[in-house]
PDB file of N, CA and C in Angstrom:
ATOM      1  N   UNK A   1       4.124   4.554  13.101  1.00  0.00           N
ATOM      2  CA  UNK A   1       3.059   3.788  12.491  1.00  0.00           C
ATOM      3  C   UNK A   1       3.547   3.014  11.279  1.00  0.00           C
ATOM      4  N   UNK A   2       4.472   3.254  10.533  1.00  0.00           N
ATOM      5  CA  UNK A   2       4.818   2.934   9.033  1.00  0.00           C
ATOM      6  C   UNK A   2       6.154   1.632   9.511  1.00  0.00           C
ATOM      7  N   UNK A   3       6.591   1.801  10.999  1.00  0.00           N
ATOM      8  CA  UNK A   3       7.668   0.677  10.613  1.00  0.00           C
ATOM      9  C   UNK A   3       6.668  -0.820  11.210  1.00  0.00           C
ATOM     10  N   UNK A   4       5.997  -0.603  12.283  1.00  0.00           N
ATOM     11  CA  UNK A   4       5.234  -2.044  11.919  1.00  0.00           C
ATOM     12  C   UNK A   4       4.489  -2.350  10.119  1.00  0.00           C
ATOM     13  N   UNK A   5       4.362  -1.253   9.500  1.00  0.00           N
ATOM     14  CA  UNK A   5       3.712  -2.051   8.427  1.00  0.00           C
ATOM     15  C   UNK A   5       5.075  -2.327   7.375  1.00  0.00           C
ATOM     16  N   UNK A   6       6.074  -1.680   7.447  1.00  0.00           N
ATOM     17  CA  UNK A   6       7.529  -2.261   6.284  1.00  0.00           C
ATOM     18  C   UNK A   6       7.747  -3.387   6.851  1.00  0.00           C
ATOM     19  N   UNK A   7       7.267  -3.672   8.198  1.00  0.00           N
ATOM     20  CA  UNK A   7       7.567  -5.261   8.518  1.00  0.00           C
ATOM     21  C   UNK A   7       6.831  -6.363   7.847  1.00  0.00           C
ATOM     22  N   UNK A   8       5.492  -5.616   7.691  1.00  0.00           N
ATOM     23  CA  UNK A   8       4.395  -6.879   6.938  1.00  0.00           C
ATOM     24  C   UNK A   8       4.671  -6.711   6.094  1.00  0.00           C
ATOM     25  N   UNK A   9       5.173  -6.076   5.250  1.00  0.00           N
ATOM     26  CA  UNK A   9       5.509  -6.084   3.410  1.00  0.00           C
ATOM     27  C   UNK A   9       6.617  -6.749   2.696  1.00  0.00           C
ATOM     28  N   UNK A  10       7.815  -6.523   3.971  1.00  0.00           N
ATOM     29  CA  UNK A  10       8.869  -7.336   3.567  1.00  0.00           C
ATOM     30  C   UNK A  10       8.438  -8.707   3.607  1.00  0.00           C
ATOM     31  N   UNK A  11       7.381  -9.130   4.991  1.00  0.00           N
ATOM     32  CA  UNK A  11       6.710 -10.987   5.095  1.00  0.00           C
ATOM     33  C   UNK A  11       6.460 -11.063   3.794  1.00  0.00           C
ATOM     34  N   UNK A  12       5.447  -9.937   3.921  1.00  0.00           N
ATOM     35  CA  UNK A  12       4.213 -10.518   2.496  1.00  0.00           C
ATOM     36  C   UNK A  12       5.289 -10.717   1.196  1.00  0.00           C
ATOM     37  N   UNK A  13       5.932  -9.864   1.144  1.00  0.00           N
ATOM     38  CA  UNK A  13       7.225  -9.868  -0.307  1.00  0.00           C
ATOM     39  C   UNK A  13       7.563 -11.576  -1.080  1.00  0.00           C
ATOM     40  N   UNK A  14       7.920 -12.047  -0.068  1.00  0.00           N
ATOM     41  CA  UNK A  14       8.070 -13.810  -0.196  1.00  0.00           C
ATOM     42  C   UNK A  14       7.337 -14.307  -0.311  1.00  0.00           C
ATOM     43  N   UNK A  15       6.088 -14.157   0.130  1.00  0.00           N
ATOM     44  CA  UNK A  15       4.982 -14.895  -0.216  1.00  0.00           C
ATOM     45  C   UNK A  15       4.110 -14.513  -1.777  1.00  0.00           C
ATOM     46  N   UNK A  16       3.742 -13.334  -1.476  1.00  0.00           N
ATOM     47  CA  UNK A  16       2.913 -12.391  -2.843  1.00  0.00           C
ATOM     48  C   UNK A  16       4.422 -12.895  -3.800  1.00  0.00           C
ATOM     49  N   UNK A  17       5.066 -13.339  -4.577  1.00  0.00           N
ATOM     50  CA  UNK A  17       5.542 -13.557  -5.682  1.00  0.00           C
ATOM     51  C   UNK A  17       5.368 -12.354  -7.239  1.00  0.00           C
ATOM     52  N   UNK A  18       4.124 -12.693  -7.215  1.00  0.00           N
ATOM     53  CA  UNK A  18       3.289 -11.729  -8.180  1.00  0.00           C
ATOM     54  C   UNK A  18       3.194 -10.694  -8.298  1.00  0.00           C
ATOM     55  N   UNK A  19       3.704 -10.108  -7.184  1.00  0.00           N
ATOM     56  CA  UNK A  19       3.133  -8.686  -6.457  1.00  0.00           C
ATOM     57  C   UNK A  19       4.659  -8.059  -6.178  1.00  0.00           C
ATOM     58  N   UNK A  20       4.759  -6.778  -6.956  1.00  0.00           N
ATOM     59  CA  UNK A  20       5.767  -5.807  -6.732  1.00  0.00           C
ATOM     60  C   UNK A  20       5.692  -4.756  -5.778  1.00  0.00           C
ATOM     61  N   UNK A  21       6.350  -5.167  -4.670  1.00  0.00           N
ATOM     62  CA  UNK A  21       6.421  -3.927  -3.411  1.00  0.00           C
ATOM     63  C   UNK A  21       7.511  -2.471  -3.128  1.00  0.00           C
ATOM     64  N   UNK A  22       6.836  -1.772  -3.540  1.00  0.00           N
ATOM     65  CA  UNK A  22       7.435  -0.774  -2.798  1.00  0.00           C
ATOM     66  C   UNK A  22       7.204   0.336  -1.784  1.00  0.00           C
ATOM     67  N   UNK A  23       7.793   1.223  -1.289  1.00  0.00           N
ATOM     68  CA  UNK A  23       7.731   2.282  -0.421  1.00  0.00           C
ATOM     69  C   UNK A  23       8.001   3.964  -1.062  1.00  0.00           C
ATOM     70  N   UNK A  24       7.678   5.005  -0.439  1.00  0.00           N
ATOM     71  CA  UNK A  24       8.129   5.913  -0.649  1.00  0.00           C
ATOM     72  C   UNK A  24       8.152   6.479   0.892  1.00  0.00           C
ATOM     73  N   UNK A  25       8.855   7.302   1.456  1.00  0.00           N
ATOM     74  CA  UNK A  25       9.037   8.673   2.475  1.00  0.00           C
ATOM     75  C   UNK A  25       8.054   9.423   2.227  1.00  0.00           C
ATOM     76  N   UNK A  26       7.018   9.940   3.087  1.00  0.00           N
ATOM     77  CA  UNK A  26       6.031  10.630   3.015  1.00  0.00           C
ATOM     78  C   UNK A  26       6.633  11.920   2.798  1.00  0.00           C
ATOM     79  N   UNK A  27       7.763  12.183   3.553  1.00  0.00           N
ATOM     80  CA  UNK A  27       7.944  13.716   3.258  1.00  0.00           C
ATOM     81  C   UNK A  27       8.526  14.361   2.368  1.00  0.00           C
ATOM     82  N   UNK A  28       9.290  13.177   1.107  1.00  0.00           N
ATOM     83  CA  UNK A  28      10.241  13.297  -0.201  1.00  0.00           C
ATOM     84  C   UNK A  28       8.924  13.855  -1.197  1.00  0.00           C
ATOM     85  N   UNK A  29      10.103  14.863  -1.602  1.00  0.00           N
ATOM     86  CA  UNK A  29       9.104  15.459  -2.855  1.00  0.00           C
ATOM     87  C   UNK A  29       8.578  14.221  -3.710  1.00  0.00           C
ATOM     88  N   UNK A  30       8.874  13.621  -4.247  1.00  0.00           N
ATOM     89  CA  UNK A  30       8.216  12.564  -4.649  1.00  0.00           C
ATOM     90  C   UNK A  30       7.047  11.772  -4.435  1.00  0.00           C
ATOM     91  N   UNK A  31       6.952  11.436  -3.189  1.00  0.00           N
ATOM     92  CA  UNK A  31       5.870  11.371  -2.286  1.00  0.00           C
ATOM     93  C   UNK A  31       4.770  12.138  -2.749  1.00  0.00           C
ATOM     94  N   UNK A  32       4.982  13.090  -3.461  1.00  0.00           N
ATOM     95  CA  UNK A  32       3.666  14.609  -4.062  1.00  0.00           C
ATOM     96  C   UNK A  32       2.356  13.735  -4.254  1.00  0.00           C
ATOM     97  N   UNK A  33       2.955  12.664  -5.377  1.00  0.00           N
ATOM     98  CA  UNK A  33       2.514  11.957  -6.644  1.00  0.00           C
ATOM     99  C   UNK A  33       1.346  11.308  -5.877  1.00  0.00           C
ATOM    100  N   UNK A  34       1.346  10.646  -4.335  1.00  0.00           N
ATOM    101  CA  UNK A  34       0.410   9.874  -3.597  1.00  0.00           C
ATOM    102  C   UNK A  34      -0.269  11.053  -3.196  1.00  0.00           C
ATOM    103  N   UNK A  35       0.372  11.742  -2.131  1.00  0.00           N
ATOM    104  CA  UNK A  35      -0.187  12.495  -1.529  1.00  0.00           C
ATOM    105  C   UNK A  35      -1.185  13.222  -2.094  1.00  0.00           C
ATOM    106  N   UNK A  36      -1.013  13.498  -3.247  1.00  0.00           N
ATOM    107  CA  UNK A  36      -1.986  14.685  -3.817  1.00  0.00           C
ATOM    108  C   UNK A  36      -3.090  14.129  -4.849  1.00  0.00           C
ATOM    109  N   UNK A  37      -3.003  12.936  -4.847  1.00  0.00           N
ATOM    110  CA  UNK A  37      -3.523  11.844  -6.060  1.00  0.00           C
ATOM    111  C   UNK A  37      -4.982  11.611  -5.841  1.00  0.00           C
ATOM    112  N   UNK A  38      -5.833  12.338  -6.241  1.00  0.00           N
ATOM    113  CA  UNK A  38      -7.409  12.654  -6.160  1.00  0.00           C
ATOM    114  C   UNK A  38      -7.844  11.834  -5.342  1.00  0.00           C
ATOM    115  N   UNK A  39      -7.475  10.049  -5.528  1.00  0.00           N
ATOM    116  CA  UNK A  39      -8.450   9.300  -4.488  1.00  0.00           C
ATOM    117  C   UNK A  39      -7.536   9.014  -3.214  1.00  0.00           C
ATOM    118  N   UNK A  40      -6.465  10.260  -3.058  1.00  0.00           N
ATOM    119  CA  UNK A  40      -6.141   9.804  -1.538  1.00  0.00           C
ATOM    120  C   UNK A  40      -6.680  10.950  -0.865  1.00  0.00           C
ATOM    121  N   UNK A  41      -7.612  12.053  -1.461  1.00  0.00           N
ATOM    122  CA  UNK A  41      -7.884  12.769  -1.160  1.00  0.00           C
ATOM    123  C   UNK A  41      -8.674  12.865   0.490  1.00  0.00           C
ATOM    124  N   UNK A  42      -8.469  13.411   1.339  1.00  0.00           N
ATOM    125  CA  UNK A  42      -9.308  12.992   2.567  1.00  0.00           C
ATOM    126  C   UNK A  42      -8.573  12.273   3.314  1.00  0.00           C
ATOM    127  N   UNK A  43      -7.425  11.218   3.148  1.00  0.00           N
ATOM    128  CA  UNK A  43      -6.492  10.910   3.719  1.00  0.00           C
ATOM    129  C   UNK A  43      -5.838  12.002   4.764  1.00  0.00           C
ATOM    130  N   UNK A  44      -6.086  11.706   5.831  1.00  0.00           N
ATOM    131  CA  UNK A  44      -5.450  12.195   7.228  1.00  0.00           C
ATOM    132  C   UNK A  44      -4.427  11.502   8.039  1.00  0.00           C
ATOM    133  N   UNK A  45      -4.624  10.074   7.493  1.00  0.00           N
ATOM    134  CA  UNK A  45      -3.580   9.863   8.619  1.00  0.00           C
ATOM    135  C   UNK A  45      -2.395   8.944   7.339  1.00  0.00           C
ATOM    136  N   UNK A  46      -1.114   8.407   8.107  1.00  0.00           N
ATOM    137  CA  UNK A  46      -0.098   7.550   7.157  1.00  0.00           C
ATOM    138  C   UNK A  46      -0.158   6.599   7.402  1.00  0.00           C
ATOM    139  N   UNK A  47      -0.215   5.526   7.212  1.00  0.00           N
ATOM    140  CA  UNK A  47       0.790   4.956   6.032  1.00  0.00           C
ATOM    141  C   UNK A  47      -0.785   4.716   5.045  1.00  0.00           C
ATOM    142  N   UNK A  48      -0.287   5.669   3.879  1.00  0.00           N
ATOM    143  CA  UNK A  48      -1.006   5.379   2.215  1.00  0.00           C
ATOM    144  C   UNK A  48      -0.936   4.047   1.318  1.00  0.00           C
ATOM    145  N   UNK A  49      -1.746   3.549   1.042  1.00  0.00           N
ATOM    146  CA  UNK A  49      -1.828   2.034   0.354  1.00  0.00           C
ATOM    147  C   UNK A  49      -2.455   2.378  -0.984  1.00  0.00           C
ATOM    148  N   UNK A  50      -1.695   2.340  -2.114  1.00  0.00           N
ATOM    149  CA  UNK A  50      -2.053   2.070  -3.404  1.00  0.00           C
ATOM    150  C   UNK A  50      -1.481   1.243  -4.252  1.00  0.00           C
ATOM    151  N   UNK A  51      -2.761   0.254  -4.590  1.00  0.00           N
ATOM    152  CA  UNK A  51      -2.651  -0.618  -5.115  1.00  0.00           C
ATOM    153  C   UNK A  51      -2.512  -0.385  -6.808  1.00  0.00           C
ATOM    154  N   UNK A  52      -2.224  -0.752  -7.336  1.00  0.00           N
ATOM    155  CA  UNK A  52      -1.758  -0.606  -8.746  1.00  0.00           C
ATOM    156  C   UNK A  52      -1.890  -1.745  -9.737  1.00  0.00           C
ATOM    157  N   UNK A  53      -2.495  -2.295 -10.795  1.00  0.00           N
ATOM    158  CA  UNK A  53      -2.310  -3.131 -11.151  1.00  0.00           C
ATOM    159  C   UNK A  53      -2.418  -2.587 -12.928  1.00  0.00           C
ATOM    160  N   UNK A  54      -1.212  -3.037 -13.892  1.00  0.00           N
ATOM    161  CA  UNK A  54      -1.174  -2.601 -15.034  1.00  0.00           C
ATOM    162  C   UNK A  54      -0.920  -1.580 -15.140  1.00  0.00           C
ATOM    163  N   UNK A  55      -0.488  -0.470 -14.366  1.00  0.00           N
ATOM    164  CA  UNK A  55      -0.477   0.923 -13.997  1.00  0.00           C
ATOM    165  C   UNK A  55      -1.749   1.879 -13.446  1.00  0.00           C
ATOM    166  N   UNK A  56      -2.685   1.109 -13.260  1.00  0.00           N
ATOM    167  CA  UNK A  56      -3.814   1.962 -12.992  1.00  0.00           C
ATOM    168  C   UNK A  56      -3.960   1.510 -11.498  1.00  0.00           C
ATOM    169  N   UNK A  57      -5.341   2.241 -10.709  1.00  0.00           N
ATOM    170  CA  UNK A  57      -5.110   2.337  -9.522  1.00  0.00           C
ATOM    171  C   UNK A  57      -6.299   1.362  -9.603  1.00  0.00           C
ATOM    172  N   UNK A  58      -6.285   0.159  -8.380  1.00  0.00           N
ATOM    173  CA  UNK A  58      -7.282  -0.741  -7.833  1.00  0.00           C
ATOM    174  C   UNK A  58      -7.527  -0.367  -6.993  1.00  0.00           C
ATOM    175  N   UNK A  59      -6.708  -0.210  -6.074  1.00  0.00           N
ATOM    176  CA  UNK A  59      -7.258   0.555  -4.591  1.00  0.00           C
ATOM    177  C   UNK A  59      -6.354   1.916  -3.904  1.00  0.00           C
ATOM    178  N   UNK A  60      -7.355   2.234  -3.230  1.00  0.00           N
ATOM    179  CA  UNK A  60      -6.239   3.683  -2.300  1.00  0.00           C
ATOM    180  C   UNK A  60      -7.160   2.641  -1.026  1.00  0.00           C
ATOM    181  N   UNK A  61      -6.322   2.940  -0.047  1.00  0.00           N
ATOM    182  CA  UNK A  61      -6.537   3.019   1.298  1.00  0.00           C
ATOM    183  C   UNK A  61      -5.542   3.489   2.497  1.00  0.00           C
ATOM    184  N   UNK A  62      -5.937   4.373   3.656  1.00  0.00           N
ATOM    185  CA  UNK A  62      -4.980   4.523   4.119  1.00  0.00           C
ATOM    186  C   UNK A  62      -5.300   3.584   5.877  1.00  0.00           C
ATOM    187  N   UNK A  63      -4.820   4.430   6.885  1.00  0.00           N
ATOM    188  CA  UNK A  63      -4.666   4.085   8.325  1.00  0.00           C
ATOM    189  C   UNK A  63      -4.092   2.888   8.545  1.00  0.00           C
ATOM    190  N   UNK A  64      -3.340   2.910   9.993  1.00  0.00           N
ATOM    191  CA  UNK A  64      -2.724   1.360  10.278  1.00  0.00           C
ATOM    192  C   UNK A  64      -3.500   0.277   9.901  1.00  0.00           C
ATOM    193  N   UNK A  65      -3.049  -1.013   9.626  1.00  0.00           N
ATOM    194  CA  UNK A  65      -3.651  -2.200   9.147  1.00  0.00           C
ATOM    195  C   UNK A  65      -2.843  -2.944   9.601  1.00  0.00           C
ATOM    196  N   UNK A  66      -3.584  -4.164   9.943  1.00  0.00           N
ATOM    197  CA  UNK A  66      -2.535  -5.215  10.674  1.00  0.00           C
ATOM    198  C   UNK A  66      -2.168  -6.450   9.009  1.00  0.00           C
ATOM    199  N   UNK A  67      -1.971  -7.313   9.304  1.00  0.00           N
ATOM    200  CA  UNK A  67      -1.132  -8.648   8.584  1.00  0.00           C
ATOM    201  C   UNK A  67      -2.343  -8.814   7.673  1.00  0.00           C
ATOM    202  N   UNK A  68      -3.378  -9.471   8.558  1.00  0.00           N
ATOM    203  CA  UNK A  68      -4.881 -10.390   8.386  1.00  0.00           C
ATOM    204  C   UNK A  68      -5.481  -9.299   7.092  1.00  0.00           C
ATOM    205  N   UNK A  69      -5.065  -7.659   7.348  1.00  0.00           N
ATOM    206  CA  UNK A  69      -6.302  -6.569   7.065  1.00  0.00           C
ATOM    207  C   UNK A  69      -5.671  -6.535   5.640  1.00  0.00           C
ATOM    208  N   UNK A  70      -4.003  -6.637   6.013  1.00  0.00           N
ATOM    209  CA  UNK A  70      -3.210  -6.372   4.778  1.00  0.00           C
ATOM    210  C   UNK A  70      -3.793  -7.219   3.341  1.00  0.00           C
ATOM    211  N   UNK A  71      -3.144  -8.797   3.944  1.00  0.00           N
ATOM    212  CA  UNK A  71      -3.701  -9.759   2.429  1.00  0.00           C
ATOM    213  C   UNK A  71      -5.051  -9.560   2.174  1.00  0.00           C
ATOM    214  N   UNK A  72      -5.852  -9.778   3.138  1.00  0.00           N
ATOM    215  CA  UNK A  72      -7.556  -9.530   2.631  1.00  0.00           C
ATOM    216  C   UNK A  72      -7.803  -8.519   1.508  1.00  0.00           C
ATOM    217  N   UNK A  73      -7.226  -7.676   1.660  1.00  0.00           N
ATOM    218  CA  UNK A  73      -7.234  -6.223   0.457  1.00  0.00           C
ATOM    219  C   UNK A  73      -6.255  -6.770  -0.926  1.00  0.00           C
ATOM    220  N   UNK A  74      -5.116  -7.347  -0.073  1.00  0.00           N
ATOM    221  CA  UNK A  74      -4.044  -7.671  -1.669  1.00  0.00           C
ATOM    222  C   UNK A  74      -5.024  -9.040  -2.508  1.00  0.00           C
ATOM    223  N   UNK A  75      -5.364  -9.842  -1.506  1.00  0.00           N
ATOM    224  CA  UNK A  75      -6.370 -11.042  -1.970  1.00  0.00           C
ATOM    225  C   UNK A  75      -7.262 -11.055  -3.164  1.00  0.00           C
ATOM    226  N   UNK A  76      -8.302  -9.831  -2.599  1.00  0.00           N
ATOM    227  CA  UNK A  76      -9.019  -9.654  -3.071  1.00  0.00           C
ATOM    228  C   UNK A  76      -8.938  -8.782  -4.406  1.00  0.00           C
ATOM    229  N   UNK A  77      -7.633  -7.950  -4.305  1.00  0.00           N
ATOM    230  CA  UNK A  77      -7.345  -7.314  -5.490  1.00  0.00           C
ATOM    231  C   UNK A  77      -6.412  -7.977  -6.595  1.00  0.00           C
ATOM    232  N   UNK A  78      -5.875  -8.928  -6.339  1.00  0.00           N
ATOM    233  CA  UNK A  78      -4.643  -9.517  -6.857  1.00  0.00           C
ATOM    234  C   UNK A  78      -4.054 -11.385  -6.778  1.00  0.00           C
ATOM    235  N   UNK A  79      -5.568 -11.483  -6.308  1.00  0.00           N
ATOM    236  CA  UNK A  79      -5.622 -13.040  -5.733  1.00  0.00           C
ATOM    237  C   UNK A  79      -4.536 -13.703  -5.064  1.00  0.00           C
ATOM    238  N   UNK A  80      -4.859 -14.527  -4.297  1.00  0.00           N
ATOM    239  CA  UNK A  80      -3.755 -15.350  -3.347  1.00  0.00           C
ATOM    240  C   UNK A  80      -2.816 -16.029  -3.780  1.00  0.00           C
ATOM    241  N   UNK A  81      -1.714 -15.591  -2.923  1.00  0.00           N
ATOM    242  CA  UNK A  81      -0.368 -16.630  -3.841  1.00  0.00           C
ATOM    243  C   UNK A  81      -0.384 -18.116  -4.270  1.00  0.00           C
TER     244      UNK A  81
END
């Protein structure tokens, strides 16, 4: 499920300018920090989406998302490139 979406992030990467992308391994201890992070709470399935802006959280969302589902959420949180 997670390598079609590192495909849309690397697209989106060139385009979003503004916007700092990264990843983590769901199963790296590190990973804790999402996983356990109050509003991903209820999260069942992967790939985890948190949005961040200034250090605070704008959005959690999880389940597959296509391209279209992706920017609509970055859009709306972070306006269009």
């Amino acid at each position: 499920m997670c390598i079609p979406v590192y495909g849309i992030m690397e697209d989106l990467e060139g385009t979003y300018k503004h916007i700092k992308f990264a990843d983590m391994e769901f199963d790296n201890p590190e990973s804790s920090v999402i996983r356990n992070a109050p509003e991903c709470r209820g999260f069942y399935g992967i790939t985890f989406y948190r949005l961040l802006q200034n250090g605070k959280l704008v959005k959690a969302t999880t389940i597959f998302r296509d391209e279209q589902q992706i920017t609509t959420i970055i859009d709306a949180e972070f306006g269009k490139p």
